[in-house]
Protein backbone atom coordinates (compact mmCIF):
# COMPACT_ATOMS: atom_id res chain seq x y z
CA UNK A 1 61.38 119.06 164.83
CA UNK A 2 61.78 118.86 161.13
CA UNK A 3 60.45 115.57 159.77
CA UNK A 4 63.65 112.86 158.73
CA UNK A 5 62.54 109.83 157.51
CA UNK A 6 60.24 109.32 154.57
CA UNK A 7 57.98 106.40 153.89
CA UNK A 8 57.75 105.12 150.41
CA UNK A 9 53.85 106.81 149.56
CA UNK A 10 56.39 109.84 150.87
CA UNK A 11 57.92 109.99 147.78
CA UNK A 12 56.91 113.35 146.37
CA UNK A 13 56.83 115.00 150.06
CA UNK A 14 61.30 113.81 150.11
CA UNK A 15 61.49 115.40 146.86
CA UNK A 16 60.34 118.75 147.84
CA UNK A 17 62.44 118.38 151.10
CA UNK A 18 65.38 117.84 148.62
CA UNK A 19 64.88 120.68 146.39
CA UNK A 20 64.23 123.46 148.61
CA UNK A 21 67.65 123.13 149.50
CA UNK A 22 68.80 124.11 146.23
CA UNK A 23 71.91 122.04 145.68
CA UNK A 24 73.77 122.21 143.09
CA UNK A 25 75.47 119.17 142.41
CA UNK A 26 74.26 115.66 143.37
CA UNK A 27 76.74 112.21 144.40
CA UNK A 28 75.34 109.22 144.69
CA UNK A 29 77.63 107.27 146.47
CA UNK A 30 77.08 103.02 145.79
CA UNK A 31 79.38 99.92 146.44
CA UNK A 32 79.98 97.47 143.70
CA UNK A 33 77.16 94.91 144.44
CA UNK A 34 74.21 97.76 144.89
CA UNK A 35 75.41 99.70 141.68
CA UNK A 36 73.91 97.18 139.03
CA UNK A 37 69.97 97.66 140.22
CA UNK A 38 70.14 100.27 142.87
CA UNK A 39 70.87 103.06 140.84
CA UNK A 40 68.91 102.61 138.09
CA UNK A 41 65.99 102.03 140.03
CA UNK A 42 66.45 105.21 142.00
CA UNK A 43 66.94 107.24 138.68
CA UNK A 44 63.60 105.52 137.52
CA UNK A 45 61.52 106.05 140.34
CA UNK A 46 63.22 109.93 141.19
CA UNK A 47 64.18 111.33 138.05
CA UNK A 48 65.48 114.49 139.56
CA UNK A 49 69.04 112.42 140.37
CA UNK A 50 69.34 111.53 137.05
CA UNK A 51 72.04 114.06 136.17
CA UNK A 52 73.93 113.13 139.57
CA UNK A 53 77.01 111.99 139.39
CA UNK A 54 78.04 108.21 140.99
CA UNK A 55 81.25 107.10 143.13
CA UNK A 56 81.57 103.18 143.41
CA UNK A 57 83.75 101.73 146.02
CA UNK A 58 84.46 97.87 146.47
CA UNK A 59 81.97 95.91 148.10
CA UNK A 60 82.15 93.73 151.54
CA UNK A 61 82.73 94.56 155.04
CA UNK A 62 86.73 94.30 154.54
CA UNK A 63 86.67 97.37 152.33
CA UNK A 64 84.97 99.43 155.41
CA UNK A 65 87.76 101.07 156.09
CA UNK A 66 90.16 104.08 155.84
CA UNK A 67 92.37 103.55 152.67
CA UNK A 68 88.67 102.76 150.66
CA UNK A 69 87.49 106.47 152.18
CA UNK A 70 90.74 107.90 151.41
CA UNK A 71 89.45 106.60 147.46
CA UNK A 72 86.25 107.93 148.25
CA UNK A 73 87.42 111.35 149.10
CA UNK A 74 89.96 111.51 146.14
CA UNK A 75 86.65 110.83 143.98
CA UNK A 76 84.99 113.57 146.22
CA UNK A 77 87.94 116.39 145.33
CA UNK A 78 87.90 114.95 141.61
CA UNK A 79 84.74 116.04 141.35
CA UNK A 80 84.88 119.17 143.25
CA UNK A 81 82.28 118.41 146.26
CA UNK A 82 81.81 121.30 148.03
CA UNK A 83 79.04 123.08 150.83
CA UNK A 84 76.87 122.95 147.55
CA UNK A 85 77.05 119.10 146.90
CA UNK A 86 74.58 116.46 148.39
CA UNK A 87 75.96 113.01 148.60
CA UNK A 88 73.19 110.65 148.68
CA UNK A 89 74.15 107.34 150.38
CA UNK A 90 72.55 104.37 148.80
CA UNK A 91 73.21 100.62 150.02
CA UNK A 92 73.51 98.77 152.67
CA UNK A 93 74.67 99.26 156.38
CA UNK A 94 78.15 100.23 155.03
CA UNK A 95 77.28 102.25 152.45
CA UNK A 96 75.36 104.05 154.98
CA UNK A 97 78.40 104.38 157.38
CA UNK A 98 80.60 104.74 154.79
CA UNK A 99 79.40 107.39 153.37
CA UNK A 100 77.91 109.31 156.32
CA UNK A 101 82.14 108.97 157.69
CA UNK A 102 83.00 110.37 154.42
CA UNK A 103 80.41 112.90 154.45
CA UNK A 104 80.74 114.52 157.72
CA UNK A 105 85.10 114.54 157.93
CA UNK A 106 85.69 115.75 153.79
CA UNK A 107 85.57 119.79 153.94
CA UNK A 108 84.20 119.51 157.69
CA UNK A 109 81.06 118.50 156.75
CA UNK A 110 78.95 117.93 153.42
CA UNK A 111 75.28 117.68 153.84
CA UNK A 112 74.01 113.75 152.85
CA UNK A 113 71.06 111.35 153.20
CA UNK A 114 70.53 107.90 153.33
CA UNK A 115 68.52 105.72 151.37
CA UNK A 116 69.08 102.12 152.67
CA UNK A 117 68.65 99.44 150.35
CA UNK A 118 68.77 95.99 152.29
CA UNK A 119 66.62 95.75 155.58
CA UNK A 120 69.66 95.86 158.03
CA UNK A 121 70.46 99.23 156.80
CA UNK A 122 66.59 100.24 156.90
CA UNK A 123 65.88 98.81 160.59
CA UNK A 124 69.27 99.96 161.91
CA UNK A 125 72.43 101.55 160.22
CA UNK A 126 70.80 104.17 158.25
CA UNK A 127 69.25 106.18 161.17
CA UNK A 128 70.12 107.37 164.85
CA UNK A 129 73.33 109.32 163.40
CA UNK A 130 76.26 106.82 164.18
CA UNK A 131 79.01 106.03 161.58
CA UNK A 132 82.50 105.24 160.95
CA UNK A 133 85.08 102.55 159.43
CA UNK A 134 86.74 99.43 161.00
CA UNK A 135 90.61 99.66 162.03
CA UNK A 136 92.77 96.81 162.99
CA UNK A 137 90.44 94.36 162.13
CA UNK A 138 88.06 96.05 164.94
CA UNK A 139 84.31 97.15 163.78
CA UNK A 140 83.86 100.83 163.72
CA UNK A 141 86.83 101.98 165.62
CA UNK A 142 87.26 105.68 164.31
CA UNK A 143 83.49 107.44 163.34
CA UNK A 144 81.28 110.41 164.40
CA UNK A 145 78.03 111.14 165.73
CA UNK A 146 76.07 113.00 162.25
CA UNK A 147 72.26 112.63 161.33
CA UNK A 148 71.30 112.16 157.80
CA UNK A 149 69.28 115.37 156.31
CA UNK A 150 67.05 112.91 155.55
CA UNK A 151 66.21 109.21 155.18
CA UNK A 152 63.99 107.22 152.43
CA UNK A 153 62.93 103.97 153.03
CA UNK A 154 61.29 102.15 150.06
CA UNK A 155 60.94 98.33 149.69
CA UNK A 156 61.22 98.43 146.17
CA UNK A 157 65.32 98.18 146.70
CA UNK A 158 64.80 94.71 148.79
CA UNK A 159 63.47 93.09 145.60
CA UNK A 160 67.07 92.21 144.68
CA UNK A 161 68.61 90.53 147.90
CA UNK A 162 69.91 87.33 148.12
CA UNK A 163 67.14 85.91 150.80
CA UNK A 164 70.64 85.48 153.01
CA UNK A 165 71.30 89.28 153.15
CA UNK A 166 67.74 89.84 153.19
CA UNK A 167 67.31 87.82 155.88
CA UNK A 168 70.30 89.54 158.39
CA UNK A 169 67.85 92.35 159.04
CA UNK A 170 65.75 90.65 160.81
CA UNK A 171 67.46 90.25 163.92
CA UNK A 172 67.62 93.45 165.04
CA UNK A 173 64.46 94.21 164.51
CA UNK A 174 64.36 90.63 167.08
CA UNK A 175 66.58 92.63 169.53
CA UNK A 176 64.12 95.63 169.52
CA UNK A 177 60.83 93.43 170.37
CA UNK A 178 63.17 91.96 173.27
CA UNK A 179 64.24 95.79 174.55
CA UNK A 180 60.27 96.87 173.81
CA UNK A 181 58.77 94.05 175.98
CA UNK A 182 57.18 90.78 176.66
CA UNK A 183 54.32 91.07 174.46
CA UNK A 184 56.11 92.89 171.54
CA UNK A 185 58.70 89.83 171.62
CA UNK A 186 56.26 87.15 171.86
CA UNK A 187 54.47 88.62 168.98
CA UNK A 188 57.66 89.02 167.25
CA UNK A 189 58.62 85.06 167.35
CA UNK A 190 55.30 84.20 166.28
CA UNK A 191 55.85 85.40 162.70
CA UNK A 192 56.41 83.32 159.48
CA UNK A 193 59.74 84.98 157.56
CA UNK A 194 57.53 86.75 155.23
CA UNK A 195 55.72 88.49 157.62
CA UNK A 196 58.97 90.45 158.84
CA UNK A 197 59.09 92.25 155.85
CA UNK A 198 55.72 93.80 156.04
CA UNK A 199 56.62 97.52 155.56
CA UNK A 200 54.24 98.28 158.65
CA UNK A 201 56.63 96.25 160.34
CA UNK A 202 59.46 97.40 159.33
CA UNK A 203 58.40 101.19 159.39
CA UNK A 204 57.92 100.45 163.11
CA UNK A 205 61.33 99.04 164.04
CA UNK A 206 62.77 102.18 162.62
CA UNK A 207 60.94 104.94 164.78
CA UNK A 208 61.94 102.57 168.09
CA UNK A 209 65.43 103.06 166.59
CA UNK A 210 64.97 106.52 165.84
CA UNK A 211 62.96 107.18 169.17
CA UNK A 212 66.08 106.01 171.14
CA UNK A 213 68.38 107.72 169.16
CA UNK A 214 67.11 111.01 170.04
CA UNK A 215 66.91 110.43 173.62
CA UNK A 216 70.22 109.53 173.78
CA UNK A 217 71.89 110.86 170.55
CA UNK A 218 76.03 110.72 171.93
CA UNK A 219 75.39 107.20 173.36
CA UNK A 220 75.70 108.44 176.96
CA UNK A 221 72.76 106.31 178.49
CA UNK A 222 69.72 104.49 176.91
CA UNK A 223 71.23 104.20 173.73
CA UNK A 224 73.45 101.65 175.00
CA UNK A 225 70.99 99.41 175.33
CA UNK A 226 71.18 99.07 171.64
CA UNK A 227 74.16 97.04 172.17
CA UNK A 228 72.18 94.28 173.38
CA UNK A 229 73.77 91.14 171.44
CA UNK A 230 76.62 93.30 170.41
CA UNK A 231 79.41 92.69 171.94
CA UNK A 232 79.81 89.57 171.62
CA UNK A 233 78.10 89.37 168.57
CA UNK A 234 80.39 91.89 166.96
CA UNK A 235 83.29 89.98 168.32
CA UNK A 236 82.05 86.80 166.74
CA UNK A 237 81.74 88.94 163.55
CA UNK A 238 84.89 90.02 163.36
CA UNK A 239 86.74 86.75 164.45
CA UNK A 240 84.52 85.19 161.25
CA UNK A 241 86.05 87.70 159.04
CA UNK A 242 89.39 86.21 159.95
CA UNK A 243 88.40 82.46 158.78
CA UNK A 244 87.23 81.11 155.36
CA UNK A 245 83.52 81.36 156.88
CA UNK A 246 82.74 85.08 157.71
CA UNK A 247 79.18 86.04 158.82
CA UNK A 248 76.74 88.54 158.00
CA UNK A 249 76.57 91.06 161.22
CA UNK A 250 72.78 89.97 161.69
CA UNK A 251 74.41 86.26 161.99
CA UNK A 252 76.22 87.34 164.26
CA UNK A 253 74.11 89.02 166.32
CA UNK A 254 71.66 86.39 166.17
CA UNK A 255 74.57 84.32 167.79
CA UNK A 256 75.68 87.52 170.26
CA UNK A 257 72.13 88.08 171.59
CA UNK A 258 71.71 84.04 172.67
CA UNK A 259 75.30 83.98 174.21
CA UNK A 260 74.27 87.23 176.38
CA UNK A 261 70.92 86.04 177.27
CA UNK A 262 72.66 83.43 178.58
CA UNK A 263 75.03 85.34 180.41
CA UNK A 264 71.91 87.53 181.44
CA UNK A 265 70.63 84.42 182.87
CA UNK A 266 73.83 84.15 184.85
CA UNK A 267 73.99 87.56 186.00
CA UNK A 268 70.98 88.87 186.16
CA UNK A 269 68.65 86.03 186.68
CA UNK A 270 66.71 86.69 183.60
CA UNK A 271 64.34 83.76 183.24
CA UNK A 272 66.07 80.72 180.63
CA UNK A 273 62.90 80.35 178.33
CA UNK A 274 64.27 83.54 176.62
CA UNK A 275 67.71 81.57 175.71
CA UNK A 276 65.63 78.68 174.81
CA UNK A 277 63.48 80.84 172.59
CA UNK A 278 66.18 82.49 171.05
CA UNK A 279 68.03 79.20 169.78
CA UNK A 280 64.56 78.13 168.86
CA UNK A 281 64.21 81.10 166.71
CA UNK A 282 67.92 80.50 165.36
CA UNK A 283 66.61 77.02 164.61
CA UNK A 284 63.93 78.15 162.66
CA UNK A 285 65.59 81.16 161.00
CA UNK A 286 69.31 80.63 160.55
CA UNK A 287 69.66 76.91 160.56
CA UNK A 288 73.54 77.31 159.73
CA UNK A 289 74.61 79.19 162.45
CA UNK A 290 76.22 76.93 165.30
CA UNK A 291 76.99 77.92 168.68
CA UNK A 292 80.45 76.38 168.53
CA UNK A 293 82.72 79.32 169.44
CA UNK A 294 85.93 79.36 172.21
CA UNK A 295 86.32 82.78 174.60
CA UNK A 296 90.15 82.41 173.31
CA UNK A 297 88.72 82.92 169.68
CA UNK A 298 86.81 86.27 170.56
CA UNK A 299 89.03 87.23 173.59
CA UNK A 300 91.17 89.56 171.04
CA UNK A 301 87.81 91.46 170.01
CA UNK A 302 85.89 91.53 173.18
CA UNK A 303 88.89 93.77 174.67
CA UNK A 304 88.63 96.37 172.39
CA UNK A 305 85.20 96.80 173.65
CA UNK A 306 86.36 97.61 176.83
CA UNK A 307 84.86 100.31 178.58
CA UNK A 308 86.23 101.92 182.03
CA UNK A 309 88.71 100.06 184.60
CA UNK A 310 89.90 97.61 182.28
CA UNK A 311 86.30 95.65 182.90
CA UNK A 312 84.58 94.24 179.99
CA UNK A 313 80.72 95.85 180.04
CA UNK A 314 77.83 94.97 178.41
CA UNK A 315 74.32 95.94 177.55
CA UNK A 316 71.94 92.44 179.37
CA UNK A 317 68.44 91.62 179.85
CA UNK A 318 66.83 91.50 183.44
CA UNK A 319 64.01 90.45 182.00
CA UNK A 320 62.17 91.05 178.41
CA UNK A 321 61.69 95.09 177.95
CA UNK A 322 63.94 95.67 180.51
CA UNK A 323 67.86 96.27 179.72
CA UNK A 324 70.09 97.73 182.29
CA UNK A 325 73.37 99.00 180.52
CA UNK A 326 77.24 99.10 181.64
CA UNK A 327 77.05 95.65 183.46
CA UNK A 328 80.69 94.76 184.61
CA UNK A 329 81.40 90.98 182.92
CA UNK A 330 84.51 89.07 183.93
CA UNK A 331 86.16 87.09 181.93
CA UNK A 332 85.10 83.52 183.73
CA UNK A 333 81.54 84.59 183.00
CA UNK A 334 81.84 84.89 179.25
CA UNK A 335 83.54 81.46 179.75
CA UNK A 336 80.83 80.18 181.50
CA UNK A 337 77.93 81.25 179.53
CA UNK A 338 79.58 80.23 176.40
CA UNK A 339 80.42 76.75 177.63
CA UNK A 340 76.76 76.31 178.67
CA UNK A 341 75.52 76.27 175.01
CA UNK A 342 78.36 74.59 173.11
């Protein structure tokens, strides 16, 4: 298997990669907010892509979605991308899927990598091959299954995060310790906030990611248990996005994985101290967030998560490092787990 993701002492090694593919033209495709630093530090540290040419699209998670592609593609035909063109993804989480959609549908298929620039995007949306754009106000509704030709991670791009986007990464990197198992999540909780950015650390939550990926790369089977958190996180997500408060997807994921330990608790007797140590990591972490949410408010977005015979399924814990995947949840059972913590 040829090698895909490249550390930052990698630097010279994803270079070579790069060039023995002999491209001729290079995109670097950015969103408004990563555009100022991003790209001028890539340029500095990789002066190959100096000469490449840049598409900016409008920041925010609103602008995921098919009329900004459709601008994206128009930029792609404007500047004649073709099977010789690499478009180099460089941002966040929906840069990544962004770009990767627009990538993989413009001319059936243009080769691209990603170089993820907050810590979400490094731990989680930049690798295992999924991408896409929301539709009708639901997250990632239309998308593919494509793998990057490559993936650099370097922490030099985290140096300009807010410490609130910084800080959204860390909670999946939290969900993987709890899929991994007792030991790796009791570790994990132990850890000031600076210690989660450790590159070691982060390096490591990306090859779980990766290693599950592969095993399961059309999200038939132990991929799913990725989703741990996220269905009703992403629900809570995209009901935010709809009021004058919306949250960052780790936010609400951080909420999504305590309201389906909970219901984990209810279902599959998982013991309680893991709900309890997931608010008391919220505490710590994400102060802000409140567990004040209504199954009427989500109800919309959990159905378009729906799975086979009109059941709502989910991804729970039976106990830390232990996730069984396509458990049937009724409606009274989101009720009831959400109740228990408001």
């Amino acid at each position: 298997m040829n090698k895909s993701i490249y550390r930052q002492d990698e630097r010279f090694e994803f270079l070579s990669f790069i060039k023995q593919n002999k491209y001729k033209k290079y995109v670097i495709l950015v969103d408004s907010k990563s555009n100022g630093f991003c790209v001028p530090v890539l340029k500095s540290i990789m002066p190959f892509f100096k000469t490449a040419n840049t598409v900016i699209f409008p920041d925010s998670e609103e602008n995921k979605s098919i009329p900004i592609a459709s601008f994206i593609w128009s930029e792609f035909e404007k500047l004649n991308v073709n099977k010789e063109t690499l478009i180099i993804n460089l941002g966040g989480g929906i840069v990544c899927d962004m770009g990767a959609f627009c990538a993989v549908t413009f001319k059936r298929g243009i080769d691209f990598i990603n170089i993820p620039t907050t810590l979400l995007a490094m731990v989680d949306a930049a690798c295992g091959g999924k991408n896409g754009v929301n539709f009708d106000g639901i997250k990632n509704l239309i998308g593919t299954y494509k793998n990057p030709l490559a993936i650099y991670i370097d922490k030099i791009f985290l140096k300009s995060l807010p410490n609130r986007t910084l800080k959204s990464g860390i909670v999946e990197m939290l969900k993987y310790s709890l899929l991994k198992s007792q030991n790796e999540f009791e570790n994990f909780i132990k850890h000031d906030e600076t210690d989660f950015y450790d590159f070691d650390l982060i390096y490591s939550s990306i090859l779980y990611k990766e290693s599950i990926a592969l095993k399961d790369p059309f999200d038939k089977g132990v991929r799913q248990s990725l989703n741990l958190g996220h269905t009703i996180g992403h629900a809570i997500e995209s009901y935010s996005h709809s009021t004058t408060s919306p949250l960052l997807h780790g936010e609400a994921i951080m909420l999504g994985l305590i309201y389906e330990s909970a219901l984990s608790q209810q279902i599959l007797n998982l013991n309680q101290n893991i709900t309890k140590q997931l608010i008391h990591f919220k505490n710590q972490f994400f102060p802000e967030l409140e567990l004040n949410y209504h199954f009427e408010d989500l109800k919309k977005y959990l159905i378009q998560d729906k799975k086979n015979n009109q059941e709502i399924k989910m991804s729970l814990l039976e106990e830390v490092g232990k996730c069984r995947v396509q458990v049937s949840v009724t409606e009274t059972q989101i009720v009831e787990a959400i109740s228990s913590l408001n």
